[in-house]
C-alpha atoms as a PDB file:
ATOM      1  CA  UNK A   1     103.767  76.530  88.495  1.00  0.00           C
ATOM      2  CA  UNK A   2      99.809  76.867  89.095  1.00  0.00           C
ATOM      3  CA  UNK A   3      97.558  76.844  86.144  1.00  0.00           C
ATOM      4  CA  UNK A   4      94.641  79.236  85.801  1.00  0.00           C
ATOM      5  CA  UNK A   5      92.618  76.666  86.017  1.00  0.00           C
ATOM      6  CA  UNK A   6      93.709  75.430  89.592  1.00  0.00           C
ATOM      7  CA  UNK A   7      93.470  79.326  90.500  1.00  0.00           C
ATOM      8  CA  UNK A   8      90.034  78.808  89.449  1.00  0.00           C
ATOM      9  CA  UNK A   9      89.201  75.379  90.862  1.00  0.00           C
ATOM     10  CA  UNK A  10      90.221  77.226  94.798  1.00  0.00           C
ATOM     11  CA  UNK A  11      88.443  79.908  93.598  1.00  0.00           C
ATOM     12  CA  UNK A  12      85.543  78.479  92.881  1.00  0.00           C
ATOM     13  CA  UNK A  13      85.567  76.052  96.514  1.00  0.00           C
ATOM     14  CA  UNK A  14      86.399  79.948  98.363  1.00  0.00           C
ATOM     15  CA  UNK A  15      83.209  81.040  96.599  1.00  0.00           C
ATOM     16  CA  UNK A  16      81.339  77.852  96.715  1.00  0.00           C
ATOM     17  CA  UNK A  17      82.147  77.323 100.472  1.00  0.00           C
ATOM     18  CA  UNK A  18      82.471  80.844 102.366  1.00  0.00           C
ATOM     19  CA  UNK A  19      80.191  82.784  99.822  1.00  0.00           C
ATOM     20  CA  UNK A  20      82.525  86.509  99.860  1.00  0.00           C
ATOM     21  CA  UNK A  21      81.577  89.483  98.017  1.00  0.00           C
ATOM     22  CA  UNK A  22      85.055  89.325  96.557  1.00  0.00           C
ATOM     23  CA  UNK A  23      88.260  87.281  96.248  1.00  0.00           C
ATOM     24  CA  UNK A  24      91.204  89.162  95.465  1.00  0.00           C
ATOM     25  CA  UNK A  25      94.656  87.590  94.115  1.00  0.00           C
ATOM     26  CA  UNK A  26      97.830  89.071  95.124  1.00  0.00           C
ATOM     27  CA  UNK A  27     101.258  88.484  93.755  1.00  0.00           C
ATOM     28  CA  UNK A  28     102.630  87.680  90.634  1.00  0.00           C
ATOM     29  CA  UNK A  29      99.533  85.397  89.602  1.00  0.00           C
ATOM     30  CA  UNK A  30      97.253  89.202  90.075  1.00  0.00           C
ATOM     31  CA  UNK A  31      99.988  90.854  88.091  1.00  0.00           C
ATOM     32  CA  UNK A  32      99.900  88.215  85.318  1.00  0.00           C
ATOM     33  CA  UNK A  33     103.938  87.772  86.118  1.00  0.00           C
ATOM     34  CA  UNK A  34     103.722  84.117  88.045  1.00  0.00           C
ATOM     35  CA  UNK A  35     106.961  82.802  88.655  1.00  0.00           C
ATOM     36  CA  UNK A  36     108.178  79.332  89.823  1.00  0.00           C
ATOM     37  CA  UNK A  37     108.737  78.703  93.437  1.00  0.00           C
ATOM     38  CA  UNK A  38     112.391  78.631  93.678  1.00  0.00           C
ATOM     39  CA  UNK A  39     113.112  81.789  91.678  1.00  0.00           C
ATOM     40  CA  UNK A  40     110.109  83.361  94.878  1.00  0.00           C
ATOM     41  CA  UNK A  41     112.371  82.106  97.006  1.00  0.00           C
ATOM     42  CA  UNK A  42     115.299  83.473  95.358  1.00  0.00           C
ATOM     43  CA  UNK A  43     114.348  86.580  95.973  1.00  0.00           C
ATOM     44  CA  UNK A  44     113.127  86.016  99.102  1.00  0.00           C
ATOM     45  CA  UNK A  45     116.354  85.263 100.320  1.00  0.00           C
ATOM     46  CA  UNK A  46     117.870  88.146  98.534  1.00  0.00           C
ATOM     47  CA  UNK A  47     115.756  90.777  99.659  1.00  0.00           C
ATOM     48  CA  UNK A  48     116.003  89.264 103.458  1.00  0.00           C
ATOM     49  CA  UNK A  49     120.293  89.959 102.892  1.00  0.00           C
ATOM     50  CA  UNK A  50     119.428  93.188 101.370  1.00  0.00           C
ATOM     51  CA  UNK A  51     117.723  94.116 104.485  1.00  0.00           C
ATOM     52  CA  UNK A  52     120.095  92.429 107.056  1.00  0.00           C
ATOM     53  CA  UNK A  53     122.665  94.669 105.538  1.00  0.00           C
ATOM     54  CA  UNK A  54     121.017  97.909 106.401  1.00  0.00           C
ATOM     55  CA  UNK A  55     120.812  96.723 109.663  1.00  0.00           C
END
């Protein structure tokens, strides 16, 4: 999983590099809810079935 700090350290080169009035984080890192990669993809998957079956 990513580390506040490392969210920081890209942060900082976005800033550092591009100079934007803002950068906003999205996801479960902005809700303070991160999860590991697999369990994203997890549901990923799930909610791509869950929509193939409405289909």
């Amino acid at each position: 999983m990513i580390s506040k700090s490392q969210i920081d350290e890209v942060v900082k080169a976005i800033v550092e590099n591009y100079e934007p009035e803002q950068v906003i984080l999205f996801g479960s890192y902005a809700s303070g809810v991160a999860f590991e990669a697999g369990e994203v993809i997890h549901k990923a998957e799930n909610f791509r079935t869950f929509i193939l079956s409405k289909i």
